[in-house]
Structures are given as C-alpha cells and as structure tokens.
Protein backbone atom coordinates (compact mmCIF):
# COMPACT_ATOMS: atom_id res chain seq x y z
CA UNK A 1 -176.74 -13.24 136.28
CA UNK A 2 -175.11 -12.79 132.93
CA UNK A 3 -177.90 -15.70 131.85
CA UNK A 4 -180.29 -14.12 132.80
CA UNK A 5 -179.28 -10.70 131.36
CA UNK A 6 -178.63 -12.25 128.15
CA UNK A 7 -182.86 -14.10 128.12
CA UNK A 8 -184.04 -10.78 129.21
CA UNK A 9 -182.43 -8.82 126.38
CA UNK A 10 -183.45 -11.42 123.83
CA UNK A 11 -187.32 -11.21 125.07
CA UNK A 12 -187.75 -7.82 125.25
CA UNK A 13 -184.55 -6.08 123.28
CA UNK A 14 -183.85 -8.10 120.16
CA UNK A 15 -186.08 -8.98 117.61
CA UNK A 16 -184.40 -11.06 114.81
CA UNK A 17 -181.90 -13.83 115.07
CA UNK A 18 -178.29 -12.70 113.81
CA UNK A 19 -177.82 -13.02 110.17
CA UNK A 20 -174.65 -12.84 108.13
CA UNK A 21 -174.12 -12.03 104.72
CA UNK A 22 -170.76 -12.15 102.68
CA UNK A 23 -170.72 -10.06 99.87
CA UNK A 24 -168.29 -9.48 97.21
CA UNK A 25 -168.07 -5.91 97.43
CA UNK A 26 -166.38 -3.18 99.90
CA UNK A 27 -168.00 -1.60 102.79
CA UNK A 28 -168.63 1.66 101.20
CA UNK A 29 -170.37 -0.56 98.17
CA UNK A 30 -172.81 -1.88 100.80
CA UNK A 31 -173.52 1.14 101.86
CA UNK A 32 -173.69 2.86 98.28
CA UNK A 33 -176.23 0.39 96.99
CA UNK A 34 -178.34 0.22 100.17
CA UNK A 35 -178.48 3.88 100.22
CA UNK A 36 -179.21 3.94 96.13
CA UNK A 37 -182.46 1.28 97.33
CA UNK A 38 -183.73 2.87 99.92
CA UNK A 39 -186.24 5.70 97.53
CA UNK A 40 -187.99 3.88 94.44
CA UNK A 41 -186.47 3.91 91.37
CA UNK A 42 -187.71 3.08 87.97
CA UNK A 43 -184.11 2.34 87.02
CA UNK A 44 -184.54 -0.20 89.91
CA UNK A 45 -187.92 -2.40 89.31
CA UNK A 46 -186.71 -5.88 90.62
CA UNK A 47 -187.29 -4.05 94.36
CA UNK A 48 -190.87 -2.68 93.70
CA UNK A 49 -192.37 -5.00 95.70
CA UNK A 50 -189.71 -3.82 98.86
CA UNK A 51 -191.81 -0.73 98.52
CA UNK A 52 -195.73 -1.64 99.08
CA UNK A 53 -197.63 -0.08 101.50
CA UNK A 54 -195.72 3.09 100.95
CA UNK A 55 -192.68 1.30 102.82
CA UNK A 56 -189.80 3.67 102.72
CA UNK A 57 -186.30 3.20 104.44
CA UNK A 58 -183.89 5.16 106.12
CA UNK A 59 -180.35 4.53 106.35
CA UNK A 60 -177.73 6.47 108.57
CA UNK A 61 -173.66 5.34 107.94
CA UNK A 62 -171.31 4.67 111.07
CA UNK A 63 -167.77 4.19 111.40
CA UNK A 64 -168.31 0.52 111.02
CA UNK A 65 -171.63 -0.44 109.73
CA UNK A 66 -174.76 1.27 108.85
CA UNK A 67 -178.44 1.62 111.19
CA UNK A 68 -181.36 1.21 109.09
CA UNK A 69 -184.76 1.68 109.89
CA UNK A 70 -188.47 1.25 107.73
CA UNK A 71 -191.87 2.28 108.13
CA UNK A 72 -195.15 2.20 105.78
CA UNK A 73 -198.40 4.60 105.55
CA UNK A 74 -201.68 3.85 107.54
CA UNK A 75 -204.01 2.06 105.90
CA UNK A 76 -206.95 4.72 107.46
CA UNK A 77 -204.78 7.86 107.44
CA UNK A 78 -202.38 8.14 103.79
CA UNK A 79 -200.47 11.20 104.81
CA UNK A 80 -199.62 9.32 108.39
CA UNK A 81 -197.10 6.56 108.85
CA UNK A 82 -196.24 3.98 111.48
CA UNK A 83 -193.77 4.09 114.02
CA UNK A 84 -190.17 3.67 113.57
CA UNK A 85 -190.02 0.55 116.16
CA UNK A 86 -187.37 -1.78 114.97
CA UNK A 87 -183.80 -0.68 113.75
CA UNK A 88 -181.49 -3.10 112.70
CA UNK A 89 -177.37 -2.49 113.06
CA UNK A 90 -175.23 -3.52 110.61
CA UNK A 91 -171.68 -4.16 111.16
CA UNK A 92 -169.11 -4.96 108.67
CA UNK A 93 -165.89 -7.23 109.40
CA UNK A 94 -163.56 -7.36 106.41
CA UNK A 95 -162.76 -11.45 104.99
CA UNK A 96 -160.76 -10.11 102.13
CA UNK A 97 -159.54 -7.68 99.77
CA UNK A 98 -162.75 -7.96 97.58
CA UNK A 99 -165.14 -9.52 100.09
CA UNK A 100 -167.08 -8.38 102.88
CA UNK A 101 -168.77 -10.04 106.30
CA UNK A 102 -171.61 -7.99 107.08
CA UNK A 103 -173.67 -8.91 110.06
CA UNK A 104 -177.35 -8.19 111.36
CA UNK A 105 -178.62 -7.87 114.25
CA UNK A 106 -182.05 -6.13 114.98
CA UNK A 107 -183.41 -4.57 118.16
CA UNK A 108 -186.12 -2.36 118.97
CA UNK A 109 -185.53 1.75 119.49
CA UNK A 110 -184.93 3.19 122.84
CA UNK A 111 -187.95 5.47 122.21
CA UNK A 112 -190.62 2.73 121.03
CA UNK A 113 -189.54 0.42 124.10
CA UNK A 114 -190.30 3.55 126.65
CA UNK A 115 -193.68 3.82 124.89
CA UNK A 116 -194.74 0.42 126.01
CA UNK A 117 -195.62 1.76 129.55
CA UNK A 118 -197.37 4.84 129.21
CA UNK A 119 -200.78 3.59 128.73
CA UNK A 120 -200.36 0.29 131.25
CA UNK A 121 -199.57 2.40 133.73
CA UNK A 122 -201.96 5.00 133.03
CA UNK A 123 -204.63 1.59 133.44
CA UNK A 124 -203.00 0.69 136.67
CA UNK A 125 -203.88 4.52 138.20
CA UNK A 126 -207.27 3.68 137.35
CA UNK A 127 -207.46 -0.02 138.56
CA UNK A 128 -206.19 0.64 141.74
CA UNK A 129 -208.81 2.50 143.23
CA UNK A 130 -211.61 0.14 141.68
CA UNK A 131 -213.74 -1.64 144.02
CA UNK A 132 -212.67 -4.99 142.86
CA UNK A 133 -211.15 -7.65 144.39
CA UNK A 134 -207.63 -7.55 144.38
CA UNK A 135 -206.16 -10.83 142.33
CA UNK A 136 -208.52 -9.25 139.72
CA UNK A 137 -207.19 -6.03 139.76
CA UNK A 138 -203.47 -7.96 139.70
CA UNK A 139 -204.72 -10.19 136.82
CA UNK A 140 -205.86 -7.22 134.66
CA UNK A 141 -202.72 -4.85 135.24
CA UNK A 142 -200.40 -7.84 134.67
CA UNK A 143 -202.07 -8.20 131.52
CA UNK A 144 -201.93 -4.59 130.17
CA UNK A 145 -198.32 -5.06 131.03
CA UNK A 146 -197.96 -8.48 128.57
CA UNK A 147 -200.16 -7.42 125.90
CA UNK A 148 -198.46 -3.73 125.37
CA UNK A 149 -194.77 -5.66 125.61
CA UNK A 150 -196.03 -8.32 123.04
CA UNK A 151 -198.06 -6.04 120.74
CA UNK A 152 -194.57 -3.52 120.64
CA UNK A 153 -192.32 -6.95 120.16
CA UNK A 154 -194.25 -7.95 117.06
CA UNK A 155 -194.15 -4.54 115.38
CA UNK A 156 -190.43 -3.86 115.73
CA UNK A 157 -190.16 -7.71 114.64
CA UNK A 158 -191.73 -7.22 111.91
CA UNK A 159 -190.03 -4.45 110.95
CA UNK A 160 -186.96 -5.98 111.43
CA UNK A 161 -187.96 -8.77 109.00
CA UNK A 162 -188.91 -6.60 106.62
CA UNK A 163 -185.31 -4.10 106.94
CA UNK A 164 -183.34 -7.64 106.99
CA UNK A 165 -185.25 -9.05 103.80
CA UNK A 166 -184.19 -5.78 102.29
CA UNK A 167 -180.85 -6.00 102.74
CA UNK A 168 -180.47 -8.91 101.47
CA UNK A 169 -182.77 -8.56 98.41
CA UNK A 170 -180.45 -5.47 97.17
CA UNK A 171 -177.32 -7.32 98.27
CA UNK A 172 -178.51 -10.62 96.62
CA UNK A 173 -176.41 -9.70 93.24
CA UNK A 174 -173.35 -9.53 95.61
CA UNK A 175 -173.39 -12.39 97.54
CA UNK A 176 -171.86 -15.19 96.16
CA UNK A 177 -173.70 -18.66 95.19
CA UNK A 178 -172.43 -21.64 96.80
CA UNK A 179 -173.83 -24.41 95.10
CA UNK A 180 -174.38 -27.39 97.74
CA UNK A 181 -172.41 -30.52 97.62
CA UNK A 182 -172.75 -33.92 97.21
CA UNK A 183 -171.78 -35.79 100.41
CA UNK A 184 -168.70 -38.39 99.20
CA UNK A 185 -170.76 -41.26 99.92
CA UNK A 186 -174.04 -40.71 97.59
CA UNK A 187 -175.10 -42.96 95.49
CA UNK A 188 -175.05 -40.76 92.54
CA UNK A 189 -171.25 -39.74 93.05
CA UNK A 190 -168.39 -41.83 91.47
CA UNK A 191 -164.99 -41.41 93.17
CA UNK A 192 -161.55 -42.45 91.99
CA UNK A 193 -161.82 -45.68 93.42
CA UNK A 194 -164.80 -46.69 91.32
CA UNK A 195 -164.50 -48.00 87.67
CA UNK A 196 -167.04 -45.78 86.07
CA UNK A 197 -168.35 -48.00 83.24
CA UNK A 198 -170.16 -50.13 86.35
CA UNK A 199 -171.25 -47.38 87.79
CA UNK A 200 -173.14 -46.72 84.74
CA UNK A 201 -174.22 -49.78 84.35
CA UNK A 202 -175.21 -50.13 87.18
CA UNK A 203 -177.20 -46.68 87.42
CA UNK A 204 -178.73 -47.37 83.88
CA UNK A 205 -180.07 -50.95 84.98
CA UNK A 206 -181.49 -49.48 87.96
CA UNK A 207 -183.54 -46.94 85.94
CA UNK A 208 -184.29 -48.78 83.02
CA UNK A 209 -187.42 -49.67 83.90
CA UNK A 210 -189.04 -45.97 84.60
C-alpha cells in the first residue's frame, strides 16, 4: 500500500525531483537574499533574465524553510497572469556553524490540483446522455480525465523548474565550488610511489609528436 501511495503522489503530487543545495550562509541569509530577488532590481542585473515574461515570485517564511511560488503575464492579456500551480517547499537542516543544507522539493497547490476536474466532469454530464455507444463514451471521458491531469502536471512542473532554477541562480554566490577530482589511478596523476622525472618523460614522449 505504502508503494503504491508513494507512485501515486509522485504522478500526480510532485513535480520536481528533490534537490539539495549547501550554502555557506545562515537560514535567515537564504531567506534575506531570496526575498531581496524576488522584485527586479537594477542593483541586481545578473538575474534579469529570471524575470522575462513578466515572471515575478512570491516568497512566504516558515519556521523551518520558506514556500515559494512564480507566475508570468499572458501573452494575449498583459494586465492578466497565469496560475499559481506549482509551489516548491524549502526546508533548511543546519551542517554547520557557517553552512546550510537547504532542500527542495516541489508539488503542485491544493487549489490548482482541485481545478483539474471541474471541466472533465462537466464533459462527462454531457457524454452520458449522448447517443453513442458506450466504450466511446468511456474512451472520451477517460481522456478528458488524462489530458486535464497531464496539461495541470506540466504547468506546475514547469513552474517548479523555473522557482528551483531561481533559487539556485541567487544562491549560486553561496554555494561552494567543489572542484572534481582526479580518480588515483589516471594516467595524468603522479603519486608518491612514482619517480616523477619518468613520468615526465614519459608524458612528454607520448605527446611529442602532436
């Protein structure tokens, strides 16, 4: 059962896989420079481009963490804008005493999933009574039902893309850069063992030729 809970919720509830961020700030930092990002600011022009399409954001502080929501105009109607579908929930988790786990997860709003039925089942009313065979009238209501669900899914998911690529863009100057590492055994790293004048000899007869 739990299985099956757990599909269901990431089908229809969640949008966006987990992500985690460490940052070398505090929790209230996080929330003072996401809440500093979330208007447009000429003081702030690296994020211009987190604003096009009249994209605005909306942040609202908890205990623990932060929900943040975004939404643009419409193309055909400036003074409207789109749906708040997708929020993502930040929680923080302490790592240190200048470092900071913060963790994403994004879902869609209680409100946005409740409006995937009204007009499905407004179809069904109608389809009911229509003088149609019936595995037609199944097929068609079944597919009211799967194209509302997916169409709904795909704008809180990209919402959620959008909120998470936000966080991280203002965050990006406090997360910490670990450059990778070369794996012991690569060609191009010399370890105590090795005399290092064959190495290079070795490495410059191999290249002397390009």
């Amino acid at each position: 059962m739990t299985t099956l809970r757990d599909w269901l919720l990431e089908r229809l509830w969640y949008v966006h896989p987990i992500v985690q961020l460490v940052v070398t700030t505090t929790p209230d930092g996080c929330l003072r420079a996401l809440a500093e990002a979330t208007r447009p600011n000429l003081n702030q022009l690296q994020h211009r481009n987190l604003f096009l399409d009249g994209r605005r954001y909306y942040i609202e502080a908890l205990q623990n963490g932060f929900y943040l929501t975004t939404n643009s105009t419409v193309p055909w109607r400036r003074r409207s804008r789109t749906a708040l579908a997708g929020i993502v929930h930040g929680e923080f988790v302490a790592v240190g005493e200048s470092s900071t786990l913060l963790r994403l997860r994004a879902r869609m709003r209680w409100l946005y999933w409740l409006d995937i039925f009204p007009v499905p089942l407004f179809m069904t009313s109608l389809l009911i009574f229509a003088p149609w065979p019936q595995p037609v009238i199944t097929g068609l209501i079944i597919t009211l039902f799967t194209l509302s669900i997916v169409s709904h899914r795909l704008t809180a998911a990209l919402q959620a893309t959008d909120t998470v690529y936000f966080v991280q863009k203002v965050l990006e100057d406090l997360t910490p850069y670990a450059p990778p590492l070369l794996p012991p055994s690569s060609p191009d790293v010399v370890t105590t063992g090795q005399n290092f004048g064959e190495a290079w000899q070795k490495f410059y007869d191999q290249h002397k030729a390009d």
